[in-house]
Protein backbone atom coordinates (compact mmCIF):
# COMPACT_ATOMS: atom_id res chain seq x y z
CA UNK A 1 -11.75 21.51 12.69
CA UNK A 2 -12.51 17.72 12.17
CA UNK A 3 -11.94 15.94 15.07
CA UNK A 4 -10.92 11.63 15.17
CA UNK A 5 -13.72 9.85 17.36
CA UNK A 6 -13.66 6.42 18.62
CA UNK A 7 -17.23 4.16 17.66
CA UNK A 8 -19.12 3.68 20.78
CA UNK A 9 -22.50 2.81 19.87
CA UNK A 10 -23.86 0.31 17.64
CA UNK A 11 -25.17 3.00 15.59
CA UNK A 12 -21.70 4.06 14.83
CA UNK A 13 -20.34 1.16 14.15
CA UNK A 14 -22.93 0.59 11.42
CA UNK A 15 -22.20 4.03 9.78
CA UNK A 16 -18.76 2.69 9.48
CA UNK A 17 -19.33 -0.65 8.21
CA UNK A 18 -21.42 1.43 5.76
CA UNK A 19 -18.82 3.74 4.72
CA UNK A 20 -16.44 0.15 4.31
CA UNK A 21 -18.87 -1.31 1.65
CA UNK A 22 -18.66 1.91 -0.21
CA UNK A 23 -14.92 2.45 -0.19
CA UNK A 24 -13.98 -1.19 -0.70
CA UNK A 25 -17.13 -2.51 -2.69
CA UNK A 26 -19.10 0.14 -4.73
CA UNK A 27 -15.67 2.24 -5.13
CA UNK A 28 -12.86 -0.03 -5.72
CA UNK A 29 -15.15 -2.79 -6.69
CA UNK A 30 -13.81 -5.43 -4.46
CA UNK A 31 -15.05 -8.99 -3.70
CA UNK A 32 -14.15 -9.41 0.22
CA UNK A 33 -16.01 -12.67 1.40
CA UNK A 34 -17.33 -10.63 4.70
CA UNK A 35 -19.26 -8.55 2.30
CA UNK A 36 -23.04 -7.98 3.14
CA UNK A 37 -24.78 -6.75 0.15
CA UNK A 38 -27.99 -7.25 1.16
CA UNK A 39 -27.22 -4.18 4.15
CA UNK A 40 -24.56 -3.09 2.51
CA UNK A 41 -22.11 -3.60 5.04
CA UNK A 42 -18.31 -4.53 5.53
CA UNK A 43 -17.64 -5.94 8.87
CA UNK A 44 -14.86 -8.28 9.98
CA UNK A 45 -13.77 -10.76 12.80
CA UNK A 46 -11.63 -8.21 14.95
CA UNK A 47 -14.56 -5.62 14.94
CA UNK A 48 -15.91 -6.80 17.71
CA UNK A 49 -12.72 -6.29 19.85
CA UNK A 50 -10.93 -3.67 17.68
CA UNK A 51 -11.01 0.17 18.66
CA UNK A 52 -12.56 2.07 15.05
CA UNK A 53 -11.60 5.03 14.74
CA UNK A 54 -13.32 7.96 12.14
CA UNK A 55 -13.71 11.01 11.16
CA UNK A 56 -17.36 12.67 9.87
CA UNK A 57 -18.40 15.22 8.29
CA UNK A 58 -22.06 16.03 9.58
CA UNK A 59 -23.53 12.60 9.01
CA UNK A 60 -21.27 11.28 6.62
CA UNK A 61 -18.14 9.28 7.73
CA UNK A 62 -15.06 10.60 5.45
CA UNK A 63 -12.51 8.37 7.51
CA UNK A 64 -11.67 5.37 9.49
CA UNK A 65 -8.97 3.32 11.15
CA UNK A 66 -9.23 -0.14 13.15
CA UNK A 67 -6.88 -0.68 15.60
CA UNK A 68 -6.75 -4.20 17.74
CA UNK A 69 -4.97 -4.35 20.90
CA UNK A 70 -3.17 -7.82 20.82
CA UNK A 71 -3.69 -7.70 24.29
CA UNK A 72 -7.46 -7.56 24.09
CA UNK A 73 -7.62 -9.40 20.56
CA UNK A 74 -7.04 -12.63 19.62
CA UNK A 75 -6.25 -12.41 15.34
CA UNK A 76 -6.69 -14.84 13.15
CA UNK A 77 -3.85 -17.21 12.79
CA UNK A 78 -3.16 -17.15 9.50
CA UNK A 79 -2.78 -13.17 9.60
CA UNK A 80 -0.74 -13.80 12.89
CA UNK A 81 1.82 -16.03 10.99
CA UNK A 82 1.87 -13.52 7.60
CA UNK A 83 2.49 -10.61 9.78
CA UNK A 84 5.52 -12.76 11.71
CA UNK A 85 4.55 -11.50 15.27
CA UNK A 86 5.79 -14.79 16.93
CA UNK A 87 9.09 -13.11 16.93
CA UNK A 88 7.73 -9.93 18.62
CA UNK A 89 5.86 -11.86 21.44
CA UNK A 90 8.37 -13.92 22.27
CA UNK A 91 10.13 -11.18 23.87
CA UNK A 92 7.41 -7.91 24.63
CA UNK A 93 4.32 -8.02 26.32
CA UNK A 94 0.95 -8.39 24.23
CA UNK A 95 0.30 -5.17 25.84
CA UNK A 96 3.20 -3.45 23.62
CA UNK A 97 1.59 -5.02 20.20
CA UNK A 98 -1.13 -3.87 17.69
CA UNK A 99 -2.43 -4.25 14.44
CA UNK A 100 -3.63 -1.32 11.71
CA UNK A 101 -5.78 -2.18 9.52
CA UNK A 102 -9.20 -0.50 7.39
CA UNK A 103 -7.40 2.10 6.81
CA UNK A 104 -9.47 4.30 4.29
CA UNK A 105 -10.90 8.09 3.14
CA UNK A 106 -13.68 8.71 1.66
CA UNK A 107 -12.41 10.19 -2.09
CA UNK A 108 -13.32 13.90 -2.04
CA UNK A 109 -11.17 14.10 1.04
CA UNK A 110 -7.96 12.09 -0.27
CA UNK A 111 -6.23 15.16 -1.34
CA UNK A 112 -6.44 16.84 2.12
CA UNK A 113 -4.77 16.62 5.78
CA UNK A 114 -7.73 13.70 6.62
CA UNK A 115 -5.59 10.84 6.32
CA UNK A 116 -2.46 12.43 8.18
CA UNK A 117 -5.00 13.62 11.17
CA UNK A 118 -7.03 9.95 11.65
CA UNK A 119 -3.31 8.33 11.31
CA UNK A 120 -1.75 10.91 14.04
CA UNK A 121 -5.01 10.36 16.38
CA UNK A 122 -4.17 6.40 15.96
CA UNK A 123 -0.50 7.46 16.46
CA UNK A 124 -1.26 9.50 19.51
CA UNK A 125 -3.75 7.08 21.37
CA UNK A 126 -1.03 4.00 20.72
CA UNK A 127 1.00 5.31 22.68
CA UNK A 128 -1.15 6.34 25.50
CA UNK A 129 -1.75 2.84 25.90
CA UNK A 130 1.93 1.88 26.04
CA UNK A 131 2.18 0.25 22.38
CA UNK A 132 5.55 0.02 21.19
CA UNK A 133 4.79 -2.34 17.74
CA UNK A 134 2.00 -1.43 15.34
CA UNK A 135 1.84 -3.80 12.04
CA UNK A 136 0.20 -3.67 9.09
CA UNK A 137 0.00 -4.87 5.87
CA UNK A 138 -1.04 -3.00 2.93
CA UNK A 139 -0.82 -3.33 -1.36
CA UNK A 140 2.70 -2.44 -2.38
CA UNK A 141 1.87 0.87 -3.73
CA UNK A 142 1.23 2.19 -0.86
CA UNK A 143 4.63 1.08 0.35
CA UNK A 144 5.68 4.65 -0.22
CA UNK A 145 2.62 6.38 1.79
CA UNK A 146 3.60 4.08 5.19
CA UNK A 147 6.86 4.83 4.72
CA UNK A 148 7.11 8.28 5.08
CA UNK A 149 5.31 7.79 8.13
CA UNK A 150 7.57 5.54 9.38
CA UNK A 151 6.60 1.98 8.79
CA UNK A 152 9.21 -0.60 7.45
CA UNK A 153 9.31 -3.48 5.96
CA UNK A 154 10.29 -6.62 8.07
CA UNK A 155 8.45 -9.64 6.90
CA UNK A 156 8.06 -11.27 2.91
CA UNK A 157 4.77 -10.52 1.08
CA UNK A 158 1.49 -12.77 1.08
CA UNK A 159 -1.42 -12.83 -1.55
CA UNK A 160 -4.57 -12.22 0.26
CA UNK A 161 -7.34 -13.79 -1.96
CA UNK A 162 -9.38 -10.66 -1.55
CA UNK A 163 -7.49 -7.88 -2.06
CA UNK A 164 -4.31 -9.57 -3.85
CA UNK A 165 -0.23 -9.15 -3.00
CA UNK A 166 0.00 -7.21 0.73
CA UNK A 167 3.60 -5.83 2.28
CA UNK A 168 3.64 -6.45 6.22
CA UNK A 169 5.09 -3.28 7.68
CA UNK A 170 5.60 -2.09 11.35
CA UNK A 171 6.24 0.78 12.96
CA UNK A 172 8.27 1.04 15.88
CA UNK A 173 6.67 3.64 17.70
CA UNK A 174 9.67 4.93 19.98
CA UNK A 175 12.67 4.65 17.31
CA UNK A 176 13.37 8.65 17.16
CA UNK A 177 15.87 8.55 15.09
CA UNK A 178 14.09 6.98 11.92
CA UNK A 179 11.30 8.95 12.58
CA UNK A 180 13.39 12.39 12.17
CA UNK A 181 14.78 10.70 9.33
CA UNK A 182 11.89 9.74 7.18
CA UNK A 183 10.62 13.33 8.33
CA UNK A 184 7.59 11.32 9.56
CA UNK A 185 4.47 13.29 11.04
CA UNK A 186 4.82 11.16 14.46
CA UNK A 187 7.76 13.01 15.57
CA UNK A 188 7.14 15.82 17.06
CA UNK A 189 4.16 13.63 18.99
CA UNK A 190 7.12 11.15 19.81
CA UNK A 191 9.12 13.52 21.51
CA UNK A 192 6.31 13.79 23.88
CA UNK A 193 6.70 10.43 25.54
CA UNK A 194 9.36 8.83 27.30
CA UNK A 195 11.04 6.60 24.29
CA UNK A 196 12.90 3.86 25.42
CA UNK A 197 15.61 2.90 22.94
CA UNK A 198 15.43 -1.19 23.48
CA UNK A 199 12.67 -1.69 20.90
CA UNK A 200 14.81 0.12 18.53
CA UNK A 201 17.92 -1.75 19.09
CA UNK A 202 16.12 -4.80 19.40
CA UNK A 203 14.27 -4.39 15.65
CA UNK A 204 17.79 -3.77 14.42
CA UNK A 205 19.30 -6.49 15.43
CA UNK A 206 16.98 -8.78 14.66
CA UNK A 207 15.75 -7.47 11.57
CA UNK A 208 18.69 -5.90 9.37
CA UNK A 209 17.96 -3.98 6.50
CA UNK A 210 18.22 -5.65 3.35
CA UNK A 211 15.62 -3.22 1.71
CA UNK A 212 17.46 -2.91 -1.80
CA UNK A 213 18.14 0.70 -2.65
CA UNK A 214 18.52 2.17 -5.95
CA UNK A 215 21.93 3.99 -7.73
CA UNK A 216 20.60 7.19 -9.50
CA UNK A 217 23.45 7.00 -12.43
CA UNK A 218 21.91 3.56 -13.10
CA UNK A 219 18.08 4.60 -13.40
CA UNK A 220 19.42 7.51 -15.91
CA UNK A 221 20.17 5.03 -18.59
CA UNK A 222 16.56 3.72 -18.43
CA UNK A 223 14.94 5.08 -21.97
CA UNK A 224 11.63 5.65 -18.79
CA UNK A 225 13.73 8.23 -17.33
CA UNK A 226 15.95 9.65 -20.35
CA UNK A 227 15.99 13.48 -20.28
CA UNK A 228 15.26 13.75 -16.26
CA UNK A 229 17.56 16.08 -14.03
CA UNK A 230 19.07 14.41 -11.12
CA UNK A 231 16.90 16.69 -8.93
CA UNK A 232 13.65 15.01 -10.69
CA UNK A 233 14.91 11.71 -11.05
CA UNK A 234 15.67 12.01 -6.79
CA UNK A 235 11.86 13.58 -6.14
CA UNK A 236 10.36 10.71 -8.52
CA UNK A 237 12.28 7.80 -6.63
CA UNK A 238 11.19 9.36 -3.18
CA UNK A 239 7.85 8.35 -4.12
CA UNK A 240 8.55 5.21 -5.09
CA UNK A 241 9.20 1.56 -3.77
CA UNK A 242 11.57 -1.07 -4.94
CA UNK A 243 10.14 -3.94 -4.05
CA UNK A 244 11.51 -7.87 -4.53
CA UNK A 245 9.66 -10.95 -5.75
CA UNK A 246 10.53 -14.66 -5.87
CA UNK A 247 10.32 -16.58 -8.96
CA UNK A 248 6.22 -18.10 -9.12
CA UNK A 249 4.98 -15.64 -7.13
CA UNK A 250 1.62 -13.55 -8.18
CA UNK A 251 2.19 -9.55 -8.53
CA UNK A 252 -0.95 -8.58 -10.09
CA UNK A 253 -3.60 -10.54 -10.34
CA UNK A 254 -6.55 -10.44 -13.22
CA UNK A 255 -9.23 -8.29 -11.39
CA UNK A 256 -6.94 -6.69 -8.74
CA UNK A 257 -7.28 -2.83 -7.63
CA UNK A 258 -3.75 -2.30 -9.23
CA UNK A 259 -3.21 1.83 -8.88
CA UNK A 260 0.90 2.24 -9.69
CA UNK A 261 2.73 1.40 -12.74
CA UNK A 262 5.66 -1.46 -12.24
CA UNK A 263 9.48 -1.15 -13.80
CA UNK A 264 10.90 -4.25 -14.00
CA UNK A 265 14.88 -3.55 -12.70
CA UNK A 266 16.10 -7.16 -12.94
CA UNK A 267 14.63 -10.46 -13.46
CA UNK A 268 11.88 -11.66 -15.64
CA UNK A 269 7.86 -11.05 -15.53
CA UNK A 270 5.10 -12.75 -17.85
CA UNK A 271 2.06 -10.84 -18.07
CA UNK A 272 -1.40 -12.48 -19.29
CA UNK A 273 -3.49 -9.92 -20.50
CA UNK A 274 -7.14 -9.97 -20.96
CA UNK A 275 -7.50 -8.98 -24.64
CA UNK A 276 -12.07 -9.95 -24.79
CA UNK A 277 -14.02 -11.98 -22.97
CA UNK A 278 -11.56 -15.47 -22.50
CA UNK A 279 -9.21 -14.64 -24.88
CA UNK A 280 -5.54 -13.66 -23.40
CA UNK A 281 -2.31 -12.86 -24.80
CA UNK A 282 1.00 -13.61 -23.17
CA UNK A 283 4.11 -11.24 -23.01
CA UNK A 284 7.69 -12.09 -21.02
CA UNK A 285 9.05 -8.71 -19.82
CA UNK A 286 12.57 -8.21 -19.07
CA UNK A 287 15.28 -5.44 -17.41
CA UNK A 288 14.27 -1.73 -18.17
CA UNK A 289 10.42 -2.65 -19.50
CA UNK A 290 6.75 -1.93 -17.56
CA UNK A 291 3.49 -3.06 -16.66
CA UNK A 292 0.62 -1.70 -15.33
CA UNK A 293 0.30 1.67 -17.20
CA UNK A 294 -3.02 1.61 -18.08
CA UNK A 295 -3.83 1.99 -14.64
CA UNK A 296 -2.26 5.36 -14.55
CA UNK A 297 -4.84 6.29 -17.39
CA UNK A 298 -7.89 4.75 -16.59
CA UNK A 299 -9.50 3.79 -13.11
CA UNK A 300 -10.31 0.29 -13.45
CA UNK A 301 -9.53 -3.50 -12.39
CA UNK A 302 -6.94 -4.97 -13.75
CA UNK A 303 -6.79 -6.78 -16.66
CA UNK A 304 -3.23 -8.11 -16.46
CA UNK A 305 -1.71 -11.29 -14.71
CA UNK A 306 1.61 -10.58 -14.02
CA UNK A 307 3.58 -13.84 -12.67
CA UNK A 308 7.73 -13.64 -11.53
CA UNK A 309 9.22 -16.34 -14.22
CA UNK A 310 12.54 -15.57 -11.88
CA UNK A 311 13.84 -13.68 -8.30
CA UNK A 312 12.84 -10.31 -10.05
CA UNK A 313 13.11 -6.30 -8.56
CA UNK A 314 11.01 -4.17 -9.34
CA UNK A 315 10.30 -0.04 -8.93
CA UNK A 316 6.86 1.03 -7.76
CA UNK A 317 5.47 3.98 -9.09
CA UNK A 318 1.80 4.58 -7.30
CA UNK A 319 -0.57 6.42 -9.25
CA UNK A 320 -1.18 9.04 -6.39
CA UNK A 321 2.40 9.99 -6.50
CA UNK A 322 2.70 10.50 -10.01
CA UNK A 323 -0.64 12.73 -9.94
CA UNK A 324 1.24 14.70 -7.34
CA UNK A 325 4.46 14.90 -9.27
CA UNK A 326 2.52 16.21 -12.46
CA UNK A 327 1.99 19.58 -10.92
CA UNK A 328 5.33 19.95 -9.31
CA UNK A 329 7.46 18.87 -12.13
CA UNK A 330 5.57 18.42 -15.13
CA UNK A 331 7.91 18.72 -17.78
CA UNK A 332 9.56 15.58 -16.19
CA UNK A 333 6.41 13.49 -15.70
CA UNK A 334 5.17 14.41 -19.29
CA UNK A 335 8.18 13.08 -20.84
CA UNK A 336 7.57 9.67 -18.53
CA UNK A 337 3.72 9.39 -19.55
CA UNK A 338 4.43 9.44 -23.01
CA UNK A 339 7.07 6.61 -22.58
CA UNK A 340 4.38 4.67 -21.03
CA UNK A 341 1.78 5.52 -23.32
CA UNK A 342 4.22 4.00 -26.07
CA UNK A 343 4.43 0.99 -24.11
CA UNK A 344 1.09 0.51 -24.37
CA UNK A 345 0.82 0.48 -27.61
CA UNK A 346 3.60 -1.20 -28.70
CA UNK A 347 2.52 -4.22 -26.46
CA UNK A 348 -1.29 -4.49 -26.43
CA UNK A 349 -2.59 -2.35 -30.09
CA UNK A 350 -1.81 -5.34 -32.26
CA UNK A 351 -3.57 -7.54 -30.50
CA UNK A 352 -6.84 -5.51 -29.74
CA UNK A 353 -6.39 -4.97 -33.85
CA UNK A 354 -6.26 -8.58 -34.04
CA UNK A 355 -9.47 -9.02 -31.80
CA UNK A 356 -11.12 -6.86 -33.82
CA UNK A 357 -10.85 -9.24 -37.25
CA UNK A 358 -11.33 -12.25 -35.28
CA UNK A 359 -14.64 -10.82 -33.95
């Protein structure tokens, strides 16, 4: 059985800095600024402090996790004030605090129990060490993916300029009762420790949740979702996330790693798309219509802008969960691909036509 190792040596360290560049640069064909091509490398301020975490296979890394102890790290102040841990050190020790971040799996192992055994090693040695906060913040299609673990969301969204929109989410590592109720993989290891209930109370209080929630009779009407069951309709909106924006803010930028499809449930979106070179056309999207299906079809950047014109909800479908869905209820999921697939074309074939008599 793979086993979760901490990075001692420097020699380590570089096989997972390694394994970064590939995951985040060659793969996913990000930009971060930290980025050494020239060693192909992906390292970052809180390495040097941080605990990594990872998982090999032979010689080849196929996971790893950083972890920085805010009592041992100092972060960056600007990540410090997105994350909105003021409010958490004001009252619990430094010593109770970390941060999750570099999360990733190398992609022949995504499909397996990899991710859930690095995330339950990070799980396990957090609380060895007496954390009762661990934040992150992570694209909102994996909103879904933290939180069935656990993790909620606490804090309002940033746009990182390397990596786009990011969800702060924290887990509070001794609240037993969410983490029966989200069924998350950290229970049973919970149960194992002494849980005190004052972090739990005191996230509560201070952060009541506001999370909006969805009425299944309402998503029925939705041509998207005509001719599901209730059952389906439930299992699709389990993997999902409804997630609000403020009018000006940036969803999806031009370029992004953008893997979910977006269903607009109120408000108003304008989408630039990237039709050839510099040319763009421009769409407003209203209640009940999508963006972002092409990703579901194709693995590649983005080549939409989409932009809030008003306060707008939306429902997050990640691509991983729809993959997933496909084999366990495909009648359902066939009936919502070709939907989008008619989206598609009803929004973006003219124009390519277009671009094709202009050029």
């Amino acid at each position: 059985m793979l086993k979760v190792t901490p990075a001692i040596t420097a020699e380590e360290k570089q096989r997972i800095y390694h394994f970064r560049y590939q995951v985040y640069v060659e793969e996913m064909r990000k930009q971060p600024k930290s980025a050494n091509h020239r060693d192909k490398i992906l390292t970052d301020e809180l390495d040097e402090t941080a605990t990594l975490l990872y998982m090999a296979q032979g010689d080849e890394i196929i996971a790893t996790l950083q972890r920085s102890f805010l009592d041992s790290t100092t972060l960056p102040p600007v990540l410090y004030q997105h994350l909105g841990i003021s409010q958490f050190a004001d009252v619990f020790p430094k010593s109770a605090l970390s941060v999750s971040t570099r999360l990733m799996v190398a992609p022949a192992y995504r499909n397996s129990v990899t991710a859930g055994t690095i995330v339950l090693a990070a799980y396990q040695d957090a609380r060895e060490r007496g954390v009762q906060f661990d934040f992150l913040h992570a694209a909102p299609w994996l909103i879904p993916f933290y939180t069935n673990l656990g993790f909620r969301r606490y804090a309002h969204h940033f746009l990182d300029p390397d990596v786009g929109l990011q969800v702060p989410q924290v887990l509070v590592m001794e609240d037993l009762e969410h983490l029966r109720n989200v069924r998350s993989p950290f229970y049973r290891k919970a149960c194992r420790y002494s849980n005190s209930p004052v972090p739990a109370d005191w996230f509560k209080q201070t952060f009541p949740q506001q999370q909006a929630s969805l009425q299944q009779t309402s998503m029925t009407a939705m041509s998207m979702f005509q001719g599901l069951s209730d059952a389906d309709l439930q299992q699709l909106l389990q993997s999902s996330a409804v997630h609000t924006v403020k009018s000006g803010e940036t969803i999806v930028r031009i370029g992004d790693v953008t893997n979910a499809m977006f269903l607009i449930l109120s408000g108003m979106i304008e989408v630039r798309h990237l039709l050839h070179q510099s040319n763009h056309s421009l769409i407003q999207l209203g209640t009940c219509q999508t963006f972002g299906e092409a990703n579901l079809f194709h693995q590649t950047l983005s080549s939409e802008q989409a932009v809030a014109l008003t306060d707008s909800t939306l429902l997050i479908l990640p691509k991983p969960a729809i993959a997933k869905l496909m084999k366990v209820m495909p009648k359902a999921m066939c009936h919502i691909l070709f939907n989008a697939s008619q989206s598609i074309c009803t929004r973006y074939v003219p124009d390519a036509l277009l671009c094709l008599e202009v050029a």
